[in-house]
Protein backbone atom coordinates (compact mmCIF):
# COMPACT_ATOMS: atom_id res chain seq x y z
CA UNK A 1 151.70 -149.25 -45.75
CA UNK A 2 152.50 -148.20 -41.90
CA UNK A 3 156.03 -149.78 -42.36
CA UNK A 4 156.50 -147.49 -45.92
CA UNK A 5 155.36 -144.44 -43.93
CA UNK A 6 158.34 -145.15 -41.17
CA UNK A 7 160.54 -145.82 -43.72
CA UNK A 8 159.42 -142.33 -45.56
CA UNK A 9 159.58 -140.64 -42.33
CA UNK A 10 163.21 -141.47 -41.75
CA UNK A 11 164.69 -141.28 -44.55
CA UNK A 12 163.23 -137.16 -44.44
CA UNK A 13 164.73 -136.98 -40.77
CA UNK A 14 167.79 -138.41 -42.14
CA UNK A 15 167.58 -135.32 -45.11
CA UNK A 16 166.83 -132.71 -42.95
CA UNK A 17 169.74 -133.65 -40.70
CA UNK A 18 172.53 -133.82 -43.11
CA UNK A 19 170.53 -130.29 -44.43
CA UNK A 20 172.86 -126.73 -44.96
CA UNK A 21 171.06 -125.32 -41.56
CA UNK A 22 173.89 -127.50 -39.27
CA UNK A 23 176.76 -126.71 -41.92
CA UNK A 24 175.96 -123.00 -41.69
CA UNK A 25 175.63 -123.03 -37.98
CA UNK A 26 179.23 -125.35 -38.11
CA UNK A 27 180.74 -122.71 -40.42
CA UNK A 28 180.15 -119.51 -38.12
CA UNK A 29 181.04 -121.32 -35.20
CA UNK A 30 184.48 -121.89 -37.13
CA UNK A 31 184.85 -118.40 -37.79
CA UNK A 32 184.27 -117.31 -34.04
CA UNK A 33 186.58 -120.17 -32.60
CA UNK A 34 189.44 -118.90 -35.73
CA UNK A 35 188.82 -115.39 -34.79
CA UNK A 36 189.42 -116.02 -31.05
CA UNK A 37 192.34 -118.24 -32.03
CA UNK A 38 194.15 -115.05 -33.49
CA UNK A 39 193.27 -113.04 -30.52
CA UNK A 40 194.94 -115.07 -28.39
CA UNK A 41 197.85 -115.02 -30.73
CA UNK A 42 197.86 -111.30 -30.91
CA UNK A 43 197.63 -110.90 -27.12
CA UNK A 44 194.15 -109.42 -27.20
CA UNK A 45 192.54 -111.22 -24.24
CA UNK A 46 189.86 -109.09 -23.82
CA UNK A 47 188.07 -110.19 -27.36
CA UNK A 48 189.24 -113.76 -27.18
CA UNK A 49 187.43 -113.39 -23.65
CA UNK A 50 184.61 -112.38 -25.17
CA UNK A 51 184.72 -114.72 -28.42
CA UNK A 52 184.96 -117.53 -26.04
CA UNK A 53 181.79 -116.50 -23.80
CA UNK A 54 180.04 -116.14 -27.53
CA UNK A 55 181.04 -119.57 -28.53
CA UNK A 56 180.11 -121.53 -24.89
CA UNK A 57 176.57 -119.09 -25.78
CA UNK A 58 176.29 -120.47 -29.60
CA UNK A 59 177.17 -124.07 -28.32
CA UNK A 60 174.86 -123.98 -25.51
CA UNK A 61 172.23 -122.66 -28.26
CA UNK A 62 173.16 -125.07 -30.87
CA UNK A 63 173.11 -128.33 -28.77
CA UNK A 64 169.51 -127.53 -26.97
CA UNK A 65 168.63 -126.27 -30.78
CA UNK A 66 169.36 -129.70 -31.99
CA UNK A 67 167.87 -131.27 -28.98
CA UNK A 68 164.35 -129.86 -29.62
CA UNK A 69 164.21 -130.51 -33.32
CA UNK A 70 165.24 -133.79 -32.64
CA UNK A 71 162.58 -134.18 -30.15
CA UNK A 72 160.28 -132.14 -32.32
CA UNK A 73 160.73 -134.26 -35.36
CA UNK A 74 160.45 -137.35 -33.53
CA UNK A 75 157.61 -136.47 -32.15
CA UNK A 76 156.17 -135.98 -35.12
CA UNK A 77 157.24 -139.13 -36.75
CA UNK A 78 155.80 -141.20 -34.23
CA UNK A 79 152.19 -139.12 -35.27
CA UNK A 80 152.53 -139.66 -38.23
CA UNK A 81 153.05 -143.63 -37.79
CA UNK A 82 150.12 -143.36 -35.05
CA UNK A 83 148.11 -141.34 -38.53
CA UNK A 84 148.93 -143.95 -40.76
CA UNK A 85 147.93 -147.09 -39.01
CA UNK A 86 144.47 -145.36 -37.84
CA UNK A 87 143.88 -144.78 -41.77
CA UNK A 88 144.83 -148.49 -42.27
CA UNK A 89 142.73 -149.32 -39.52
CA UNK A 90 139.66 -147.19 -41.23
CA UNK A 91 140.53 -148.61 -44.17
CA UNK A 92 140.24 -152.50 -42.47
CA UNK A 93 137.36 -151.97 -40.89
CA UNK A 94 135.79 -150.47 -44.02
CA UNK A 95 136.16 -153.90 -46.17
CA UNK A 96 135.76 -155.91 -43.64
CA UNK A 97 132.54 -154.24 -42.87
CA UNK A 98 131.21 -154.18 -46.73
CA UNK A 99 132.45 -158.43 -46.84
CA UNK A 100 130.15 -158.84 -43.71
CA UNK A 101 127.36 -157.11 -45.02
CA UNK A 102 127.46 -158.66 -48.54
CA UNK A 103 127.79 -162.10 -46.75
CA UNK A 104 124.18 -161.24 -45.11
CA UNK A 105 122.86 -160.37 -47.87
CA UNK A 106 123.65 -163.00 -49.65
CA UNK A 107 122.38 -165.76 -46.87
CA UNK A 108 118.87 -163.55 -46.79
CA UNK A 109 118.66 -164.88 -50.68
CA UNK A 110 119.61 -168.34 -49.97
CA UNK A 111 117.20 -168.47 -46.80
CA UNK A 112 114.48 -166.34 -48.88
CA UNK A 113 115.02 -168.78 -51.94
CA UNK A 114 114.13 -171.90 -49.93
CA UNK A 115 111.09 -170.81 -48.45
CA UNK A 116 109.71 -169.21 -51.74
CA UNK A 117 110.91 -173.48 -52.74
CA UNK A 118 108.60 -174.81 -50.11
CA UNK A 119 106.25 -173.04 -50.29
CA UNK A 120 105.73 -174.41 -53.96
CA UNK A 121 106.96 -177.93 -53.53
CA UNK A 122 104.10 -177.92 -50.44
CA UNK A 123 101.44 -176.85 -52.78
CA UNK A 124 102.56 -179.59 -55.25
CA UNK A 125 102.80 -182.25 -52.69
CA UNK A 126 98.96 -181.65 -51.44
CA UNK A 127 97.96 -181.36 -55.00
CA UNK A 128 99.26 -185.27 -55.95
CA UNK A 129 97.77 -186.22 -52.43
CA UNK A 130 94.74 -185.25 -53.51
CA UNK A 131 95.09 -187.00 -56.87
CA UNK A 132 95.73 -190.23 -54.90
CA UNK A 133 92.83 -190.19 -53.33
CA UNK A 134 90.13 -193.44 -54.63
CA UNK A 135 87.29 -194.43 -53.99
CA UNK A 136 86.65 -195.87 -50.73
CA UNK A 137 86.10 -199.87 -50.46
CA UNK A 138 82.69 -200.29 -48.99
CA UNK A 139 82.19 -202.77 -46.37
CA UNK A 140 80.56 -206.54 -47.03
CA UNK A 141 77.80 -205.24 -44.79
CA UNK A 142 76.58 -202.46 -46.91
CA UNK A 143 77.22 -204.60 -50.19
CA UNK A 144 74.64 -207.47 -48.98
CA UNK A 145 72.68 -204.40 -48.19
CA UNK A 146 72.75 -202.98 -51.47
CA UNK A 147 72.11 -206.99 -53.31
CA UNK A 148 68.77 -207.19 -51.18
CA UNK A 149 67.76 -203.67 -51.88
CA UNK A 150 68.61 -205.02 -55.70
CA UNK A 151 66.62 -208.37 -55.49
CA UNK A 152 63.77 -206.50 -53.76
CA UNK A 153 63.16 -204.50 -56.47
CA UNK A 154 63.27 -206.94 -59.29
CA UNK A 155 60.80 -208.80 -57.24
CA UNK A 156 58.35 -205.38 -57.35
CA UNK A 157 58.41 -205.28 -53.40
CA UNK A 158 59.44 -201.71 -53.64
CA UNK A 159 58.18 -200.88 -50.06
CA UNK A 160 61.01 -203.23 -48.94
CA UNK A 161 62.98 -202.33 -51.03
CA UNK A 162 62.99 -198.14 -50.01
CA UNK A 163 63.32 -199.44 -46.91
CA UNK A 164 66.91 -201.46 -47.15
CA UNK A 165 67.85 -198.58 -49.68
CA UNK A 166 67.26 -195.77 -46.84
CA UNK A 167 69.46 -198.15 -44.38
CA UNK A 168 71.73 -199.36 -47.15
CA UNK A 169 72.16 -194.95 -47.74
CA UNK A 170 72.48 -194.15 -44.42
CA UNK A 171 75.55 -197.04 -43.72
CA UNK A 172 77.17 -195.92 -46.90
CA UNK A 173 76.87 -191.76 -45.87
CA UNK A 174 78.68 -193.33 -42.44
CA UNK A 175 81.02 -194.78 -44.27
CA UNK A 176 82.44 -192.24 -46.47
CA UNK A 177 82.22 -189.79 -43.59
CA UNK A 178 84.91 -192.16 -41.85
CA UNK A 179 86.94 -193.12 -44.91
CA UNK A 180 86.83 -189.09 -45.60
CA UNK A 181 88.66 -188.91 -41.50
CA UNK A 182 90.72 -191.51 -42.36
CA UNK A 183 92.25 -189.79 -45.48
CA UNK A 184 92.28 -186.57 -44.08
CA UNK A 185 94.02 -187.82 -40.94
CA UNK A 186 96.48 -189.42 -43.30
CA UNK A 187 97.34 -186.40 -45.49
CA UNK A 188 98.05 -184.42 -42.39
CA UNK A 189 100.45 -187.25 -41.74
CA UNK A 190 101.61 -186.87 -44.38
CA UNK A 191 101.98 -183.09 -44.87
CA UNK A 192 103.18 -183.20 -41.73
CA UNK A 193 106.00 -185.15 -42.33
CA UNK A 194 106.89 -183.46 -45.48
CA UNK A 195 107.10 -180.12 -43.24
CA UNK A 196 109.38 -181.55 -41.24
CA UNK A 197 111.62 -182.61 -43.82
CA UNK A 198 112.00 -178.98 -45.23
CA UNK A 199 111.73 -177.22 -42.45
CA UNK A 200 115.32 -179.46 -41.15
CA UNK A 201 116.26 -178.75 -44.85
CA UNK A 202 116.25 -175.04 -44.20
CA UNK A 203 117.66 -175.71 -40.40
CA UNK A 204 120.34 -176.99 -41.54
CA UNK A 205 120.95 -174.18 -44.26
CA UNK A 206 120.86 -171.68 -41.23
CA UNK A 207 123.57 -173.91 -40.08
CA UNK A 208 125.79 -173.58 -42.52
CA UNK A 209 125.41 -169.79 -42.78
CA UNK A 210 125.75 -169.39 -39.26
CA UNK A 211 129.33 -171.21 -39.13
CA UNK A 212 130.24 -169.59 -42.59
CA UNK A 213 129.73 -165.98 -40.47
CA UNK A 214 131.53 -167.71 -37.06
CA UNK A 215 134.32 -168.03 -39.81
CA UNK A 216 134.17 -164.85 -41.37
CA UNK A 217 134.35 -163.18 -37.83
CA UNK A 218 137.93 -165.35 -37.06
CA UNK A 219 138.92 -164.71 -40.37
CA UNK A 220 139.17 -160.74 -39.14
CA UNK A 221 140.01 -161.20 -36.13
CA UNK A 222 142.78 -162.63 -37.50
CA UNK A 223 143.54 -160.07 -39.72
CA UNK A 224 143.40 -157.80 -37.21
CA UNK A 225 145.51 -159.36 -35.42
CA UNK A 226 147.86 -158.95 -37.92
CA UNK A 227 147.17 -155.58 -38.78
CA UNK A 228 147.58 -154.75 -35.19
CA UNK A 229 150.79 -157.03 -35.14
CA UNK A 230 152.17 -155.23 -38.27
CA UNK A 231 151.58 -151.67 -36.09
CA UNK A 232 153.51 -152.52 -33.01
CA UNK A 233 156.43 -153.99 -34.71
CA UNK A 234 156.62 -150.58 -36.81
CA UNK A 235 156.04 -148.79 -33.70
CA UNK A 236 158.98 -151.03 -32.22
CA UNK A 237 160.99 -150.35 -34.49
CA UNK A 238 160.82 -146.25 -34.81
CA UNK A 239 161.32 -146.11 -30.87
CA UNK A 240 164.68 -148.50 -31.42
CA UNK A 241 165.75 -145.88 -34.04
CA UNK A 242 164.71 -142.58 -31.94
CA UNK A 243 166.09 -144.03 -28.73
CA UNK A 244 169.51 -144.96 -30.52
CA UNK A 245 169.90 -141.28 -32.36
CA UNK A 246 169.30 -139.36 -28.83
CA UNK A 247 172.14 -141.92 -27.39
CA UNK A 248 174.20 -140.83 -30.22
CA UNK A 249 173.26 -137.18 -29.94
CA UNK A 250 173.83 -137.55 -26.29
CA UNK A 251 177.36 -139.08 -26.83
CA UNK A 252 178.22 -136.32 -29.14
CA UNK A 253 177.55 -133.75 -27.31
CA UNK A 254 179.46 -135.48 -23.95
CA UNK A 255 182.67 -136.00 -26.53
CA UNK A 256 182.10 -132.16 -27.97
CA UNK A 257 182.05 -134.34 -30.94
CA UNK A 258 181.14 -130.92 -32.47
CA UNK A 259 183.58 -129.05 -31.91
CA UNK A 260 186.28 -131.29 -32.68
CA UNK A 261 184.37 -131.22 -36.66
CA UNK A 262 185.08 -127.56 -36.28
CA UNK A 263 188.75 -127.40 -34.84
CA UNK A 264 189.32 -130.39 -37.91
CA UNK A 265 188.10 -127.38 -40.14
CA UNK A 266 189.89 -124.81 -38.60
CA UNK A 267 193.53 -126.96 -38.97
């Protein structure tokens, strides 16, 4: 877009110069330089004096004239390619800065997602621990126990036989105390380990976000680079153009270029 506004830019310099303001400035200078012509034919020195003061004025006039539009109208081009790549530049920054933000938003869901994930697949994984859970396998010791607290009573000696059932009660309460530790110890292990596993699982999601946004970020730098690449070979090129039309201006001017148009016309 910065090139097409260069190209715009001169191709209206290049209007305006071929405009009717030069011709009509041309065409009075022609009159002046044929009336002093016929003065000097007709011996009247005096006016051909003074029409050739009047044309050295209008030249004088004319060629600093020409000088400041020229330097007028490239000073405006070269705004008006600074205006257009600061737009662009708005413009760049603008997407770029909606992509970024979209991209954020869009790794808060994914990041969100997987937590909301395991947070239920935790839940679910202590629920089927729990379901695994038997009964605990008492120990041969508390077994014989329970067989003479068994034989005791079929045999009516019932003071005996509270007595081994109070021990035989009192090893199995230990017992399941310590196969309760053991299992409890275990599903921490466990639930523990499963942690870990998601909590790499969303590491490693983080990961990948965090080298899709080191991309994104080269990805416009890149483009920038361009952008800014695209600019200075625009800008190259207007100063190539402006510095070759004031070499040709200043040529013309040193060859009175202008005046020899105007003597063609006269002849």
């Amino acid at each position: 877009w910065t090139q097409n506004r260069a190209e715009n830019l001169t191709k209206e310099r290049d209007a305006k110069m071929n405009g009717g303001e030069e011709s009509a400035v041309a065409d009075f200078l022609q009159i002046l330089e044929e009336h002093r012509k016929n003065c000097e034919r007709q011996g009247k020195y005096v006016e051909a004096e003074i029409a050739k003061n009047r044309l050295e004025e209008l030249k004088l006039h004319e060629e600093n004239r020409r000088k400041e539009a020229m330097r007028s109208r490239q000073i405006a081009e070269r705004l008006g390619v600074e205006e257009a790549h600061m737009l662009e530049f708005q413009q760049f920054n603008m997407v770029w800065d909606k992509k970024m933000e979209a991209y954020e938003v869009h790794a808060e869901t994914l990041v969100e997602a997987m937590k909301v994930r395991h947070t239920k697949d935790l839940k679910e994984f202590q629920r089927k621990l729990l379901q695994k859970q038997a009964r605990p396998k008492f120990s041969r010791e508390l077994l014989n126990l329970r067989n003479i607290q068994e034989h005791l009573a079929k045999a009516k000696d019932y003071t005996e036989a509270h007595k081994m059932k109070l021990k035989a009660d009192a090893l199995e309460a230990w017992e399941i105390e310590k196969w309760r530790n053991q299992k409890q110890q275990e599903m921490f292990q466990q639930e523990a380990k499963f942690k870990h596993s998601k909590q790499q699982e969303l590491i490693a999601l983080q990961k990948r976000i965090q080298t899709g946004r080191e991309e994104q970020k080269k990805r416009r730098q890149l483009d920038l680079e361009r952008l800014l690449q695209r600019y200075q070979n625009v800008k190259s090129e207007l100063e190539a153009q402006q510095n070759l039309e004031r070499m040709r201006a200043a040529k013309q001017l040193q060859s009175g270029a202008f005046m020899n148009l105007n003597r063609r016309k006269v002849k």
